[in-house]
Structures are given as C-alpha cells and as structure tokens.
PDB file of N, CA and C in Angstrom:
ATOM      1  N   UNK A   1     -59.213 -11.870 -16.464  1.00  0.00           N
ATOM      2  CA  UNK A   1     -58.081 -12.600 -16.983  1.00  0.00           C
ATOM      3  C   UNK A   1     -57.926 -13.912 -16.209  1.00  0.00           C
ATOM      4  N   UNK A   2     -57.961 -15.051 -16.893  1.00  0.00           N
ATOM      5  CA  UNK A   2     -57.687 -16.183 -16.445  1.00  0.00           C
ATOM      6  C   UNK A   2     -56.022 -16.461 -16.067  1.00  0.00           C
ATOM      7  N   UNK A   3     -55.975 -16.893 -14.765  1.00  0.00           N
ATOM      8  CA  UNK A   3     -54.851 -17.113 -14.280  1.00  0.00           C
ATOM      9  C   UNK A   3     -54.324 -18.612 -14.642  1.00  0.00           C
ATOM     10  N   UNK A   4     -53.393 -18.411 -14.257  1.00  0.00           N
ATOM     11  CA  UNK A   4     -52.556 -19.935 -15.275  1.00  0.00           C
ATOM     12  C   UNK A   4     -52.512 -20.937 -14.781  1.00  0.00           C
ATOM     13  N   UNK A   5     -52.983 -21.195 -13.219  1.00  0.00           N
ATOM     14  CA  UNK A   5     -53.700 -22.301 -12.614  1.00  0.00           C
ATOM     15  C   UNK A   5     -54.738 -22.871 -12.950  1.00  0.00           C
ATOM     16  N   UNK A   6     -55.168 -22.035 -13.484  1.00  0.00           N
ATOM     17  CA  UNK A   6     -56.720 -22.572 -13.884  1.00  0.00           C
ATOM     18  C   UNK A   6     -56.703 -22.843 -15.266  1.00  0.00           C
ATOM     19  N   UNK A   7     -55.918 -22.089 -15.765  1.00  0.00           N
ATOM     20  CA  UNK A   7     -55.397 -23.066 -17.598  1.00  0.00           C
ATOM     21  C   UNK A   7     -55.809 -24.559 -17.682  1.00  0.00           C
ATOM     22  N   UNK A   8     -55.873 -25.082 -19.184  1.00  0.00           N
ATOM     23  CA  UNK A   8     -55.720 -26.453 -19.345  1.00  0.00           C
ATOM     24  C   UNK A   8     -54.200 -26.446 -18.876  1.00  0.00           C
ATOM     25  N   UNK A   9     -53.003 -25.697 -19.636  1.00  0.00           N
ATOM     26  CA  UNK A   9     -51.806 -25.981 -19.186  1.00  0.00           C
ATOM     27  C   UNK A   9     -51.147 -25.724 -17.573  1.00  0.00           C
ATOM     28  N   UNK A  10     -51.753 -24.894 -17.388  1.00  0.00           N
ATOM     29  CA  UNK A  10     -51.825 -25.204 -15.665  1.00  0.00           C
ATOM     30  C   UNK A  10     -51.978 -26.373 -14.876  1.00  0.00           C
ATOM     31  N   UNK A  11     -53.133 -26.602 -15.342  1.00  0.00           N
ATOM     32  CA  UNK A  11     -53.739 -27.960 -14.754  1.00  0.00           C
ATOM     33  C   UNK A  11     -53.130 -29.086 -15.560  1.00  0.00           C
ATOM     34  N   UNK A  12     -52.419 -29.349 -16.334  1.00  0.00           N
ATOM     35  CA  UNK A  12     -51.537 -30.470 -16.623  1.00  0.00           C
ATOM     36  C   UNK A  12     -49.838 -30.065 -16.012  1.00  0.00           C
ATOM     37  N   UNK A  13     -49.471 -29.023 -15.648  1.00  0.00           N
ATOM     38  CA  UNK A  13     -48.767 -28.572 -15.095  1.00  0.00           C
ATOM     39  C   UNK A  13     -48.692 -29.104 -13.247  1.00  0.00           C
ATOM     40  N   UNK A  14     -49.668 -28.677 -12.589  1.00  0.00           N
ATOM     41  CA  UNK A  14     -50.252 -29.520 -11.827  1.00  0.00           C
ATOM     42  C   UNK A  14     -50.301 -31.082 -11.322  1.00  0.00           C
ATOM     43  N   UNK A  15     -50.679 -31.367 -12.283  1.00  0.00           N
ATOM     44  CA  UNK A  15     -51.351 -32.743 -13.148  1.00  0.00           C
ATOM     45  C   UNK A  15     -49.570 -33.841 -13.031  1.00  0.00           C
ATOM     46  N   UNK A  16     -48.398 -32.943 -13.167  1.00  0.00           N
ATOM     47  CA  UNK A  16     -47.778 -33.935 -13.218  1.00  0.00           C
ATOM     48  C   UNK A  16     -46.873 -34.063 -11.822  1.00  0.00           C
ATOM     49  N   UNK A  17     -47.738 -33.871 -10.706  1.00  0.00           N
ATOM     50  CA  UNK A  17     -46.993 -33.758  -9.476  1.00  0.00           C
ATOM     51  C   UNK A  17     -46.528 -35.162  -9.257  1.00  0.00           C
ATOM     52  N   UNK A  18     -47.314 -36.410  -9.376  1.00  0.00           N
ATOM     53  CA  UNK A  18     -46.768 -37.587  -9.100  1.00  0.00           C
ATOM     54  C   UNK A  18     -45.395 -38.071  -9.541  1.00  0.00           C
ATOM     55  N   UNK A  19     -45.284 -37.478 -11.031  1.00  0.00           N
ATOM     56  CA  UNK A  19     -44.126 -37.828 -11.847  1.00  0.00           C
ATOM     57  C   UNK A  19     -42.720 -37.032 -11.211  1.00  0.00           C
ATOM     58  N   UNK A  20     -43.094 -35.891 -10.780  1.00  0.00           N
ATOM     59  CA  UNK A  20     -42.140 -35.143  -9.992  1.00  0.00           C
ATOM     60  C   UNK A  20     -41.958 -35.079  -8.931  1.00  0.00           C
ATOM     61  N   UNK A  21     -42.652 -36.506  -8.141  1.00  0.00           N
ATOM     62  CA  UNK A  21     -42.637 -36.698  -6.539  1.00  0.00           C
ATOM     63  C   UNK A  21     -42.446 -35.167  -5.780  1.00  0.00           C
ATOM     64  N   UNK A  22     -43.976 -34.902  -6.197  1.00  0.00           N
ATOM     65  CA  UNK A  22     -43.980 -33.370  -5.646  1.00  0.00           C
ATOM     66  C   UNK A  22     -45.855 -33.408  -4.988  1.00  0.00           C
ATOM     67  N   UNK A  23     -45.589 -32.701  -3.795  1.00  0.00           N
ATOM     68  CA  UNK A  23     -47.083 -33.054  -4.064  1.00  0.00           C
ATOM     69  C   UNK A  23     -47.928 -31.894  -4.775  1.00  0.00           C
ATOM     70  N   UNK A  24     -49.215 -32.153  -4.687  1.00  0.00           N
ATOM     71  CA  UNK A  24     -49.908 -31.470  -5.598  1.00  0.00           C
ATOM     72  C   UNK A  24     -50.430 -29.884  -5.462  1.00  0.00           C
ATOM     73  N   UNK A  25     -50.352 -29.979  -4.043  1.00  0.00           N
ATOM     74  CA  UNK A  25     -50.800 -28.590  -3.272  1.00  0.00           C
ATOM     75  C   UNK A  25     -49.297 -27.530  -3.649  1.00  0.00           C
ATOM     76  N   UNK A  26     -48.688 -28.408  -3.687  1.00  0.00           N
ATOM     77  CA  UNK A  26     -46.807 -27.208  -4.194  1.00  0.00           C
ATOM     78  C   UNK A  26     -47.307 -27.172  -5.086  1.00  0.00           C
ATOM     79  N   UNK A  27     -47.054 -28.069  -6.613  1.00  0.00           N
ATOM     80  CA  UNK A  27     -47.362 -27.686  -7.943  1.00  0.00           C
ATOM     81  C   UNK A  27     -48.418 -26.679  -8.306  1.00  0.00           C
ATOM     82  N   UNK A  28     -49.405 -26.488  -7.502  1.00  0.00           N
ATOM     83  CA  UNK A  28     -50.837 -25.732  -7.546  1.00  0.00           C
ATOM     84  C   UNK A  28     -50.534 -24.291  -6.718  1.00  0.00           C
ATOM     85  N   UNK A  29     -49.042 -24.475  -5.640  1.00  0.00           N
ATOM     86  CA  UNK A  29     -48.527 -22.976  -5.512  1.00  0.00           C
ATOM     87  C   UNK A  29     -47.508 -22.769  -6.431  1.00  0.00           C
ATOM     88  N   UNK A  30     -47.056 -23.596  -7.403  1.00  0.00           N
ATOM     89  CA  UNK A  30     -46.162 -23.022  -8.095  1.00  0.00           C
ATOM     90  C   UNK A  30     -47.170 -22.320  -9.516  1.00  0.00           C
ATOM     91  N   UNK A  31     -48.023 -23.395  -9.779  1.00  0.00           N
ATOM     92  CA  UNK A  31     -48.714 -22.618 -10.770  1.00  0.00           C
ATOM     93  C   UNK A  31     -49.647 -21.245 -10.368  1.00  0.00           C
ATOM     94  N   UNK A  32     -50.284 -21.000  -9.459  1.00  0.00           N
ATOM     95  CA  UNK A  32     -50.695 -19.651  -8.936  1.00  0.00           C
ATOM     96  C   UNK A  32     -49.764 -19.047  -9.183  1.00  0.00           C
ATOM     97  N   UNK A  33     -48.426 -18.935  -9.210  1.00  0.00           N
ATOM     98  CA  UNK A  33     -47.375 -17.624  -9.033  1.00  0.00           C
ATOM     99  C   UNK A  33     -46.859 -17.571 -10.483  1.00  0.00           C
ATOM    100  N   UNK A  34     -46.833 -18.811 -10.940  1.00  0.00           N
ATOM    101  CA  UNK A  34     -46.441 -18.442 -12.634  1.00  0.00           C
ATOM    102  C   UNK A  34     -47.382 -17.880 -13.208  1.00  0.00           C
ATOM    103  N   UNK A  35     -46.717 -17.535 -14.401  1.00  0.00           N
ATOM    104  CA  UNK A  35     -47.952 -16.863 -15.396  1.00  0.00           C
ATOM    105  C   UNK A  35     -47.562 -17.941 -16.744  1.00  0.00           C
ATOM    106  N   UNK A  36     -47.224 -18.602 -16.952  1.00  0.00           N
ATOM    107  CA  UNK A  36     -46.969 -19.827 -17.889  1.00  0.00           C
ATOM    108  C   UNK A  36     -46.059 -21.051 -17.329  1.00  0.00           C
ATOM    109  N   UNK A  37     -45.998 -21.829 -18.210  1.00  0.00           N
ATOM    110  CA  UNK A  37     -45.369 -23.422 -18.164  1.00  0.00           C
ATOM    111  C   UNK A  37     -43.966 -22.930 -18.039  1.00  0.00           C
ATOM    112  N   UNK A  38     -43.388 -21.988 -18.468  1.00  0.00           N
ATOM    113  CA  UNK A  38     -41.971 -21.838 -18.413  1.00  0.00           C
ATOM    114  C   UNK A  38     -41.738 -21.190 -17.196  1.00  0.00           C
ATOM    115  N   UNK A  39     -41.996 -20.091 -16.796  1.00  0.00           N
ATOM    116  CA  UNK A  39     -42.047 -19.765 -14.827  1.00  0.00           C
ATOM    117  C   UNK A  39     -43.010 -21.101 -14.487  1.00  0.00           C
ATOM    118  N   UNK A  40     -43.825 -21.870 -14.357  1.00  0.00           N
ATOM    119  CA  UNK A  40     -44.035 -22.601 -13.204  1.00  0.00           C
ATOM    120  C   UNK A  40     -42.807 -23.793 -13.616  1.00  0.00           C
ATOM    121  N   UNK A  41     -41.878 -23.952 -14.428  1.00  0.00           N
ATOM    122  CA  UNK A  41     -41.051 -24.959 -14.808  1.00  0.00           C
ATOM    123  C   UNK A  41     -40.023 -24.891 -13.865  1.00  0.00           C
ATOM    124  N   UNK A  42     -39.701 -23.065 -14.095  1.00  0.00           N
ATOM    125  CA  UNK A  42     -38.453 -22.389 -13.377  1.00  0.00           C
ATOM    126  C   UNK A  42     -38.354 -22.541 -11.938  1.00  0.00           C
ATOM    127  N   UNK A  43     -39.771 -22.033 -11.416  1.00  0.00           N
ATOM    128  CA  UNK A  43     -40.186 -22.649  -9.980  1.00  0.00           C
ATOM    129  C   UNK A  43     -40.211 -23.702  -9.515  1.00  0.00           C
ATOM    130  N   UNK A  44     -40.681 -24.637 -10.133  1.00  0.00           N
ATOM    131  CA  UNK A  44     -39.927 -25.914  -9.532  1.00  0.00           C
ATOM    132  C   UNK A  44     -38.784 -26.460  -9.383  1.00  0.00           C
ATOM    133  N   UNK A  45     -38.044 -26.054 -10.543  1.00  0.00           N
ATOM    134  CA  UNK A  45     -36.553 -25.766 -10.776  1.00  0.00           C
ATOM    135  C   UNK A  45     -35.826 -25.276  -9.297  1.00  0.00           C
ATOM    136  N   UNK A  46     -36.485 -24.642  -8.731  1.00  0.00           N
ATOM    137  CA  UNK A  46     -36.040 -23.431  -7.695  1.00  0.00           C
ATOM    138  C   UNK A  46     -35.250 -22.040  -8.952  1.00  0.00           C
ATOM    139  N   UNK A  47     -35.299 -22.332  -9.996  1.00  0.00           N
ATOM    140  CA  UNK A  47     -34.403 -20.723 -10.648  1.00  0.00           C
ATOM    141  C   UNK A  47     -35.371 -19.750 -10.282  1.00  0.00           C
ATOM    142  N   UNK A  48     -36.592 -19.877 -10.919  1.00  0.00           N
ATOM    143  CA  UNK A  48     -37.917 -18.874 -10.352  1.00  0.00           C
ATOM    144  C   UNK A  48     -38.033 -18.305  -9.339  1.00  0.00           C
ATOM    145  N   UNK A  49     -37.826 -18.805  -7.860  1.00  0.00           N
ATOM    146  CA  UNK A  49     -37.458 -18.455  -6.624  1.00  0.00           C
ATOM    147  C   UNK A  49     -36.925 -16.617  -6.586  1.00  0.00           C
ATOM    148  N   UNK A  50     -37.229 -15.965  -5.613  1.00  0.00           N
ATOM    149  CA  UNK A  50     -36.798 -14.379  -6.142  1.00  0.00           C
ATOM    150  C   UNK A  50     -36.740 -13.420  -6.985  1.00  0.00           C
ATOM    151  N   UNK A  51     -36.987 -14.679  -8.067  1.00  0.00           N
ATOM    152  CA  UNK A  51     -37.813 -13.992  -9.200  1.00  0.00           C
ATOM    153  C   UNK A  51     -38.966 -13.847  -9.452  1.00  0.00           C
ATOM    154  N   UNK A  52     -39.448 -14.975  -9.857  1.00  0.00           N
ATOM    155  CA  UNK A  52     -40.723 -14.702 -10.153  1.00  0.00           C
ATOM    156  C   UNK A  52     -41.764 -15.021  -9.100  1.00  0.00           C
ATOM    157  N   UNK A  53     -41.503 -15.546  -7.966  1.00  0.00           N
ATOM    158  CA  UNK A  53     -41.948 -15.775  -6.504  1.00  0.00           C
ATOM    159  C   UNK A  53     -40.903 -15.929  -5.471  1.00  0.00           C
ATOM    160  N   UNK A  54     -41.381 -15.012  -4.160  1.00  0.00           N
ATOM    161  CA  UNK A  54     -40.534 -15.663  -2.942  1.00  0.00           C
ATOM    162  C   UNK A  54     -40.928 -17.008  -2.680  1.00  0.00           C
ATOM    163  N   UNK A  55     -39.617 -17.319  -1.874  1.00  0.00           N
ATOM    164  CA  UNK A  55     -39.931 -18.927  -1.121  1.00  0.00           C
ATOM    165  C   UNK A  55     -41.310 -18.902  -0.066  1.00  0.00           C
ATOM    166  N   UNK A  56     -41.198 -17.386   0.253  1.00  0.00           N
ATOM    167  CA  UNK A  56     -42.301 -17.569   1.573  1.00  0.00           C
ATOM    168  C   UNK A  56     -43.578 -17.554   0.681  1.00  0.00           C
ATOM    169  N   UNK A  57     -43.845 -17.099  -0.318  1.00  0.00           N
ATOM    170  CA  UNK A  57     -45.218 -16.573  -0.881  1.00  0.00           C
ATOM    171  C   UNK A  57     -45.510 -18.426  -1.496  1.00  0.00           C
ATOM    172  N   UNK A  58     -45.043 -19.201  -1.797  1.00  0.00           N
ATOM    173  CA  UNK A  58     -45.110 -20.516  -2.163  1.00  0.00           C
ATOM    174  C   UNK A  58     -45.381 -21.290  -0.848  1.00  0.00           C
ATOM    175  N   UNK A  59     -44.589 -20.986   0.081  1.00  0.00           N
ATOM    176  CA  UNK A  59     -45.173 -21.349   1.916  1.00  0.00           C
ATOM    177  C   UNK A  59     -46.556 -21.331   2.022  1.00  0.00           C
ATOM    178  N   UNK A  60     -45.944 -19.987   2.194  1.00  0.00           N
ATOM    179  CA  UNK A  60     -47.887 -19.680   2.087  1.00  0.00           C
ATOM    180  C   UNK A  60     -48.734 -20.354   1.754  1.00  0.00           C
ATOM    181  N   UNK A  61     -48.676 -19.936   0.399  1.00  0.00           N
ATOM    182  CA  UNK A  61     -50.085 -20.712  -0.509  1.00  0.00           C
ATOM    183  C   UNK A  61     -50.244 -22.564  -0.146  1.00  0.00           C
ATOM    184  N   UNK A  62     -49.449 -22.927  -0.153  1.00  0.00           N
ATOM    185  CA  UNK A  62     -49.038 -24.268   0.125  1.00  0.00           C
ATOM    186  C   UNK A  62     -49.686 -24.791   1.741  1.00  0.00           C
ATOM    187  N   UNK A  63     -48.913 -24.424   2.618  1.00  0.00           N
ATOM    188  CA  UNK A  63     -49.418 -24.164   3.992  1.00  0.00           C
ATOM    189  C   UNK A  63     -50.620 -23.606   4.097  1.00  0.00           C
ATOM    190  N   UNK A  64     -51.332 -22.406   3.431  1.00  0.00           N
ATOM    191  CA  UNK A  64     -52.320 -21.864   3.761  1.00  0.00           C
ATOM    192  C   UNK A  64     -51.969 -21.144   4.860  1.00  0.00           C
ATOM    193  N   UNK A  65     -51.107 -20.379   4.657  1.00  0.00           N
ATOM    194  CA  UNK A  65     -50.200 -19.585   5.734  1.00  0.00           C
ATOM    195  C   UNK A  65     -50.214 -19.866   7.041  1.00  0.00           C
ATOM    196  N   UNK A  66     -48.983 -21.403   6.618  1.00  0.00           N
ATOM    197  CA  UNK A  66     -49.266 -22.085   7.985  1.00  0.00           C
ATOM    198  C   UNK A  66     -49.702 -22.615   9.045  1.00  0.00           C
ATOM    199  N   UNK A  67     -51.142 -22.460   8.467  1.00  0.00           N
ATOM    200  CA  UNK A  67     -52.359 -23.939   8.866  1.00  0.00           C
ATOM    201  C   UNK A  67     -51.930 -25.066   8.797  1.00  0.00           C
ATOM    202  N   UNK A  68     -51.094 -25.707   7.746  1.00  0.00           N
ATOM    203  CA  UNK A  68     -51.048 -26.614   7.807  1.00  0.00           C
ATOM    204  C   UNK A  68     -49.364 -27.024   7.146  1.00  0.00           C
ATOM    205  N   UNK A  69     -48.695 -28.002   8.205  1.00  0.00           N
ATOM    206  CA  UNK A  69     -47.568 -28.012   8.515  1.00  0.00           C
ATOM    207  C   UNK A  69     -46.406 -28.246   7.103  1.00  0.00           C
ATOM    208  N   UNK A  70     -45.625 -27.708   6.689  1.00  0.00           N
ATOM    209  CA  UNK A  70     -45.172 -27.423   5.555  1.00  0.00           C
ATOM    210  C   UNK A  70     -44.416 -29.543   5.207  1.00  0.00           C
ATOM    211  N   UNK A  71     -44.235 -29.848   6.713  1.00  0.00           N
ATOM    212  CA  UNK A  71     -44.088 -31.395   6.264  1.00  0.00           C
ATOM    213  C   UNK A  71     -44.947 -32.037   5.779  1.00  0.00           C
ATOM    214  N   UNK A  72     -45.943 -31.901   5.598  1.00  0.00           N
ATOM    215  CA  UNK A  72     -47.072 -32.635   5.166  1.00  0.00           C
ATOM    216  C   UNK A  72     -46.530 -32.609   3.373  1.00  0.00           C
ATOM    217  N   UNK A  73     -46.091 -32.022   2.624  1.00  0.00           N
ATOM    218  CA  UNK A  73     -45.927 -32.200   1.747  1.00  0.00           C
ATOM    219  C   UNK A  73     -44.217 -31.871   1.140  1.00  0.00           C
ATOM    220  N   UNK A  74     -44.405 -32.635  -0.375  1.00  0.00           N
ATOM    221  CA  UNK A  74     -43.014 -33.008  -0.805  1.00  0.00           C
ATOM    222  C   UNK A  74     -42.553 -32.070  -2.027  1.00  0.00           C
ATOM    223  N   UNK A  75     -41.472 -32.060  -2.346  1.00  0.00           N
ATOM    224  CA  UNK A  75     -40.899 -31.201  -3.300  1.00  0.00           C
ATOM    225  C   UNK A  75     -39.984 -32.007  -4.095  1.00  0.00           C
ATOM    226  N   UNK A  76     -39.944 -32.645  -4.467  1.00  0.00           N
ATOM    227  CA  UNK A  76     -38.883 -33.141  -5.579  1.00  0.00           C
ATOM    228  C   UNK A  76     -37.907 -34.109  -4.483  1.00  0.00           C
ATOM    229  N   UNK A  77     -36.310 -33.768  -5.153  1.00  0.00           N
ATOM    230  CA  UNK A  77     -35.371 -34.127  -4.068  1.00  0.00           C
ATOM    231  C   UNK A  77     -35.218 -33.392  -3.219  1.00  0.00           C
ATOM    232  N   UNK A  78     -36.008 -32.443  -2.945  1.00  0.00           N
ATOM    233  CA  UNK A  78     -35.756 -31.584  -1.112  1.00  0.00           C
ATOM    234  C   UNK A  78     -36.940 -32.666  -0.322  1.00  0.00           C
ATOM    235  N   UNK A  79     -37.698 -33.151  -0.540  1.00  0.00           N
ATOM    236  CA  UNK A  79     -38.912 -33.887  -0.084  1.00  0.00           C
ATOM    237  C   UNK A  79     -39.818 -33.476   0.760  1.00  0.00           C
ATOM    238  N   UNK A  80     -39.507 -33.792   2.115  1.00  0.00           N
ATOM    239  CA  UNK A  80     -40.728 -33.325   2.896  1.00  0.00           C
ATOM    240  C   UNK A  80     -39.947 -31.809   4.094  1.00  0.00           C
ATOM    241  N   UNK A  81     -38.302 -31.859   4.022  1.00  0.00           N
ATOM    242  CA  UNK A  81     -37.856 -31.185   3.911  1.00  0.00           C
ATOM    243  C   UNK A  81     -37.419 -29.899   2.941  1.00  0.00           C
ATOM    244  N   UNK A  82     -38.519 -29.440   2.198  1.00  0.00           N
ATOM    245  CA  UNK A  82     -38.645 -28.072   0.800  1.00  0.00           C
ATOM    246  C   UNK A  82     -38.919 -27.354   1.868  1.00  0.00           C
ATOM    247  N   UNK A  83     -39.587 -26.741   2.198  1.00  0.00           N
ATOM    248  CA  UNK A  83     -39.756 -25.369   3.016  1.00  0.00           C
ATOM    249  C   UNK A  83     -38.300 -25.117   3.397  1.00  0.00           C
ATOM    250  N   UNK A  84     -37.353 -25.721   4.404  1.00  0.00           N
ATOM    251  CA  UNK A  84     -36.368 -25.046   4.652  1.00  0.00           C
ATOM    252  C   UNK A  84     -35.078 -24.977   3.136  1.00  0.00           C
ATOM    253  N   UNK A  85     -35.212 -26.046   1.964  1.00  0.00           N
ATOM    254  CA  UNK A  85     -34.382 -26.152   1.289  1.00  0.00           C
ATOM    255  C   UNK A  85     -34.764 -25.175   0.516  1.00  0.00           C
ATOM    256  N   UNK A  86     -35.824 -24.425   0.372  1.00  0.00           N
ATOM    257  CA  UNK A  86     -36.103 -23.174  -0.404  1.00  0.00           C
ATOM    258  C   UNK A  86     -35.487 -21.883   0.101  1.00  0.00           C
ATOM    259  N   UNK A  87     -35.756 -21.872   1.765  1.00  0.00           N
ATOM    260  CA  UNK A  87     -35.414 -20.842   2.627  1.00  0.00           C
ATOM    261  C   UNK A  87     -36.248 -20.114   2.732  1.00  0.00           C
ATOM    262  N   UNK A  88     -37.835 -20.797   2.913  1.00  0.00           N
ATOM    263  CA  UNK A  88     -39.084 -19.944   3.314  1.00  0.00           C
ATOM    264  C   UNK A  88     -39.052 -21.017   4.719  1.00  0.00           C
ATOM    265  N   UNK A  89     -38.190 -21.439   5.912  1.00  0.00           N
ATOM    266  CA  UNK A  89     -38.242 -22.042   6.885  1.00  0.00           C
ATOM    267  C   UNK A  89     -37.166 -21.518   7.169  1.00  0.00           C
ATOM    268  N   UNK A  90     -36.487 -21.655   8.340  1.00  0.00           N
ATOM    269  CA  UNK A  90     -35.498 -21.758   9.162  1.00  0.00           C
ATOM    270  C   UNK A  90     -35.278 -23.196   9.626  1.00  0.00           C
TER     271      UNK A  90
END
C-alpha cells in the first residue's frame, strides 16, 4: 500500500510548503502521518494534532528524532518556534 507521502497528492501537498511558510521537512512529516489531503490539511491546521498524530511523532520525523535541531525549521505562524507551539517541546 502506497502511503500518502509518496502520492502525487502528497507530494503537491508537500510541494506547497513555500506558500505556507512552512518548511518542507514538516510538510513531509505531516504528510507521512496523514492518510489523505484532508488529515495532512488538519495537521497543519494543528486540529489533527492528538488525533490523527502526536506533536512528538511529527518532532520526530521532522528532527529525525532529534538529530537535528527542531529550530532549523518553520511552521506557519508558530515559525521557527513550532516544536514548542505544538507541545512536542517544552
């Protein structure tokens, strides 16, 4: 079963991180955890959050479980501060 990252709609999902001043490595953990355009929508949203992914499991993937520093990248209007505005940081 093809996962929804790897979709065409995944990958235009993805695809529109610039437009959502998000970077691309989030959009690419939000699409791993969705299973369509409407959960990875919700997830960026933050509604998805506890639902359909924890904040930490998006850390994760993102970070590469914290290899690499969750400032390095942006989230919308939380920016380079998202890890703690999700509440997968302290």
């Amino acid at each position: 079963m093809t996962k929804y990252n790897e979709t065409d709609e995944g990958l235009a999902f993805i695809a529109t991180a610039d437009s959502r001043e998000t970077s691309p490595e989030i959009m690419e953990a939000i699409a791993f955890f969705a299973r369509n355009t409407a959960e990875a929508e919700a997830l960026w949203r933050g509604d998805g959050l506890g639902k359909i992914a924890n904040p930490s499991d998006i850390w994760e993937h993102a970070t590469n479980n914290g290899l690499r520093p969750a400032s390095d990248y942006a989230w919308g209007d939380a920016g380079y501060d998202w890890a703690r505005a999700i509440g997968a940081e302290d």
